[in-house]
Protein backbone atom coordinates (compact mmCIF):
# COMPACT_ATOMS: atom_id res chain seq x y z
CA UNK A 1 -191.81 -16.34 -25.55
CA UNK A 2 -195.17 -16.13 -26.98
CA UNK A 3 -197.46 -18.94 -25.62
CA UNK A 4 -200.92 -19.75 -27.64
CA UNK A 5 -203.40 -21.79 -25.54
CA UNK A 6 -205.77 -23.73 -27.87
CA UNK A 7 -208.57 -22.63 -25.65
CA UNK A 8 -210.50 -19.59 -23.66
CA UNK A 9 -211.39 -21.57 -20.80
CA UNK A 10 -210.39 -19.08 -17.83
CA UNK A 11 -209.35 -22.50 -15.43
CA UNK A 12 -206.69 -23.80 -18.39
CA UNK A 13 -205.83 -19.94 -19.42
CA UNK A 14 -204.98 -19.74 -15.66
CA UNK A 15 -202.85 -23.03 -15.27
CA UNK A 16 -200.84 -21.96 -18.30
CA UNK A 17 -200.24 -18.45 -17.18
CA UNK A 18 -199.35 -19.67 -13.18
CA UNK A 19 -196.85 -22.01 -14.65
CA UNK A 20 -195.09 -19.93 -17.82
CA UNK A 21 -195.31 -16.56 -15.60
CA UNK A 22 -193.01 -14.46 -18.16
CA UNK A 23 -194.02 -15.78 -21.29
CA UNK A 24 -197.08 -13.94 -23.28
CA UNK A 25 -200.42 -16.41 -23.13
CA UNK A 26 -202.85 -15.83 -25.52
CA UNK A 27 -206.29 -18.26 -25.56
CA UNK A 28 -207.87 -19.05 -28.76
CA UNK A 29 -210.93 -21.04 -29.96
CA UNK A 30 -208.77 -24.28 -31.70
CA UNK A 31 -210.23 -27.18 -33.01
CA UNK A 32 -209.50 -30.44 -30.92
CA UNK A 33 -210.75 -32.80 -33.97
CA UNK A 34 -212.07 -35.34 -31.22
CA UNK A 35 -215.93 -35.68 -29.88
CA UNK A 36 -217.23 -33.24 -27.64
CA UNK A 37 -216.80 -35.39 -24.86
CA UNK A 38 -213.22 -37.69 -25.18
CA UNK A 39 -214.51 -41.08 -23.95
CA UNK A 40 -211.05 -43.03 -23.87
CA UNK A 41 -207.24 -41.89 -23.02
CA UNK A 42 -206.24 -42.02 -25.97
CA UNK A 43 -209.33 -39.65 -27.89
CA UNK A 44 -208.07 -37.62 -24.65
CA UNK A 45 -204.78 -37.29 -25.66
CA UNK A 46 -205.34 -36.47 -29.45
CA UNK A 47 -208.03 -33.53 -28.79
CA UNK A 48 -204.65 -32.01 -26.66
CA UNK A 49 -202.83 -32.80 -29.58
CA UNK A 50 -204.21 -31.90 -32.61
CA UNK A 51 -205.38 -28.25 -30.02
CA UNK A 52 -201.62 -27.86 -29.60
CA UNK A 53 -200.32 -28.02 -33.21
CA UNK A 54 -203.31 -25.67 -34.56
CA UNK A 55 -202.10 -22.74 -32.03
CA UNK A 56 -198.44 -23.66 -32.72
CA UNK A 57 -199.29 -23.57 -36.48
CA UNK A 58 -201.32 -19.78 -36.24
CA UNK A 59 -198.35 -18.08 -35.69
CA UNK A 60 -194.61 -18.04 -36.83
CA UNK A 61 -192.51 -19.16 -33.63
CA UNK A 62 -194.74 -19.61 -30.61
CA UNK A 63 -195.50 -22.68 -28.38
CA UNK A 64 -198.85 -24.19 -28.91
CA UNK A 65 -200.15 -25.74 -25.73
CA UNK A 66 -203.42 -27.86 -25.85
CA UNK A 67 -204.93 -29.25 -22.86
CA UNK A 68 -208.21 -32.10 -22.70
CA UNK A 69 -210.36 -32.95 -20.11
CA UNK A 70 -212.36 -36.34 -20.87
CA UNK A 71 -213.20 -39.89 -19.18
CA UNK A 72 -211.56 -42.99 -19.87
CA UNK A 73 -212.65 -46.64 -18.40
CA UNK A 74 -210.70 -49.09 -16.13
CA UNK A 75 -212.46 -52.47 -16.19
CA UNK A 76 -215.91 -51.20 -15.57
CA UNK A 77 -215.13 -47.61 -13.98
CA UNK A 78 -215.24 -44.38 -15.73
CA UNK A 79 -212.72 -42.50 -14.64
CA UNK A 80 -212.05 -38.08 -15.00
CA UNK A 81 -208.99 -38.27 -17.32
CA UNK A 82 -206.63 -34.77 -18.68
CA UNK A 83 -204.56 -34.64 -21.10
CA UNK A 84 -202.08 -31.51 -22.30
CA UNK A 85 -199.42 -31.48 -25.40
CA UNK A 86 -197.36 -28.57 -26.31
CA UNK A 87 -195.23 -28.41 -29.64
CA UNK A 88 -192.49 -26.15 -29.87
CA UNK A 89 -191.84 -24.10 -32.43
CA UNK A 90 -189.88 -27.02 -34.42
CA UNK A 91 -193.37 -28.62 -33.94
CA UNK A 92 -191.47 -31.01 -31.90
CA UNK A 93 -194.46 -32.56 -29.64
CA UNK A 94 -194.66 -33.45 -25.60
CA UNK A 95 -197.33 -34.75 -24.29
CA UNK A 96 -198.39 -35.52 -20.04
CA UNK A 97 -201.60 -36.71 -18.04
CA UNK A 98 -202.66 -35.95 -14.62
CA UNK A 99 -204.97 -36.68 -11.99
CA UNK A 100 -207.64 -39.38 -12.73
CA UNK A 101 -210.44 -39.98 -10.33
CA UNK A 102 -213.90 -42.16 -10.26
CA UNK A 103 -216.92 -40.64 -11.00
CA UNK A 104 -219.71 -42.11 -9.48
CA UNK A 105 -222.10 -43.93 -10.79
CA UNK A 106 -225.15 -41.17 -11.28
CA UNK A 107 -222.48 -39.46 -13.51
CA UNK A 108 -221.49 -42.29 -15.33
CA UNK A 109 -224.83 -43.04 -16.32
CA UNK A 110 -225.51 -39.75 -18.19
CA UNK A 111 -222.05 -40.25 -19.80
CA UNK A 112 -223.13 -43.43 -21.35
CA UNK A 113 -226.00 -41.88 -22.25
CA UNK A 114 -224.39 -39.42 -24.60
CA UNK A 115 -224.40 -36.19 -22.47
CA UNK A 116 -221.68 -34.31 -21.39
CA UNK A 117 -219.28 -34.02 -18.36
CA UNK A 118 -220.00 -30.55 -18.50
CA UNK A 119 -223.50 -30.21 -18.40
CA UNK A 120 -223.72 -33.52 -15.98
CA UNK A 121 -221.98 -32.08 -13.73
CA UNK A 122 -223.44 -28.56 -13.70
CA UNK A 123 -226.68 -30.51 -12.64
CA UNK A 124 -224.60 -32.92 -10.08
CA UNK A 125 -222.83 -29.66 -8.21
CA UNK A 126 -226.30 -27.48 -8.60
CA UNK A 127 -224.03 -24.59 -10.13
CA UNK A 128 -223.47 -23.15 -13.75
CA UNK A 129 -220.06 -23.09 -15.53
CA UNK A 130 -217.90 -25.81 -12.90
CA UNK A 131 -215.50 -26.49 -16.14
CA UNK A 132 -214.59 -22.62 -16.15
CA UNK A 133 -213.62 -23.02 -12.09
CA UNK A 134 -213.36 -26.02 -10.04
CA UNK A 135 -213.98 -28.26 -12.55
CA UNK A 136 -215.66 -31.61 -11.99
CA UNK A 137 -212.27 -32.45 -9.70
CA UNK A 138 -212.68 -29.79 -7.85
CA UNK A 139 -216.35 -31.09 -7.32
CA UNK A 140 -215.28 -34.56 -6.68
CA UNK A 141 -212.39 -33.63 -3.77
CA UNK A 142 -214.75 -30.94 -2.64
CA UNK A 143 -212.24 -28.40 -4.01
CA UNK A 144 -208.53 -29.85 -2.55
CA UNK A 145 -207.72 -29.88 -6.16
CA UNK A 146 -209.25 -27.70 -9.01
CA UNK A 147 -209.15 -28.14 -12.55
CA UNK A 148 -206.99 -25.20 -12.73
CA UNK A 149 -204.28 -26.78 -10.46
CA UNK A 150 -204.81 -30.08 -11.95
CA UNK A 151 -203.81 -28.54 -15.68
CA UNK A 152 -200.93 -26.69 -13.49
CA UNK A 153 -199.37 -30.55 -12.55
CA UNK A 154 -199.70 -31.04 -16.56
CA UNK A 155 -198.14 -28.02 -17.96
CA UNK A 156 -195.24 -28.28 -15.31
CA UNK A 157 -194.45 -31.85 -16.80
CA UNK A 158 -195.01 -30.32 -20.58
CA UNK A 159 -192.83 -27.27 -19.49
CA UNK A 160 -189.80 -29.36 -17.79
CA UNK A 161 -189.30 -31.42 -21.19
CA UNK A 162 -189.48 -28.75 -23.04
CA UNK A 163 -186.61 -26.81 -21.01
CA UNK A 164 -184.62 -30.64 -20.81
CA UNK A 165 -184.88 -31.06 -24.49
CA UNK A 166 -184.05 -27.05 -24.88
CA UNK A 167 -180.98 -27.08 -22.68
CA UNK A 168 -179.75 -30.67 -24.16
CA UNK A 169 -179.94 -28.77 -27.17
CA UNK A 170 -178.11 -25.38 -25.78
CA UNK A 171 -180.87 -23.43 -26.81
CA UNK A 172 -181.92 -19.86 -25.37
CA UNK A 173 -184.29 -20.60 -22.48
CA UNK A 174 -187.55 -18.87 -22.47
């Protein structure tokens, strides 16, 4: 099975490909139709979205997987957020979330401020590119989780629907 990524982010490319070992993953530059920086679950969940259904769309029957990093707020905390969708090649849709931690309060203020997680915390951890390896989680738990793993907990939950649904459905598994 042929698996599009709406993305070339090596810590996503690498979560899909650790989880969907035999399949084909291809990255590609897909449009997630949300701001720069999601600032809410649900913006979150629709950049994953809307990723998802462009790479499932660019080619006759592959999986489209789309997968969102962005913030969302819990009474007066900003909180890391993920989101990841994948849509079959019905164009049947699955969505899951992951991890969520605080960020503290020098990050949130940048956030508000219009800036972006990316750059912030390129600054905060005094290195270039975190989002293409630990990712601000990885900075946060001073790497016990890295953004690639915490995309891996996200595809695993977008892969084992898709196989439920599949084998409810007595279809060939991929």
């Amino acid at each position: 099975m042929k698996i599009i990524i709406g993305s070339q982010n090596k810590a996503k490319i690498t979560a899909v490909k650790n989880i969907f070992r035999t399949s084909e993953i291809i990255g590609i530059q897909a449009p997630s139709g949300v701001s720069d920086q999601p600032m809410s679950d649900q913006e979150t969940l629709t950049g994953s979205i809307n990723r998802a259904r462009y790479c499932q769309e660019s080619e006759l029957g592959v999986i489209g997987i789309g997968l969102e990093g962005g913030v969302m707020q819990l009474n007066h905390q900003l909180l890391l957020c993920n989101w990841g969708a994948l849509v079959d090649p019905s164009g049947n849709v699955y969505i899951a979330s992951g991890a969520r931690i605080p960020l503290p309060d020098q990050i949130t203020k940048a956030l508000r401020s219009g800036r972006e997680l990316g750059e912030i915390i390129d600054e905060f951890a005094k290195k270039e590119n975190v989002r293409h390896h630990e990712g601000t989680i990885g900075i946060l738990t001073n790497e016990e989780l890295t953004r690639s793993e915490m995309f891996e907990h996200v595809v695993k939950q977008l892969k084992g629907q898709y196989m439920l649904a599949k084998q409810q459905y007595n279809v060939d598994k991929i």
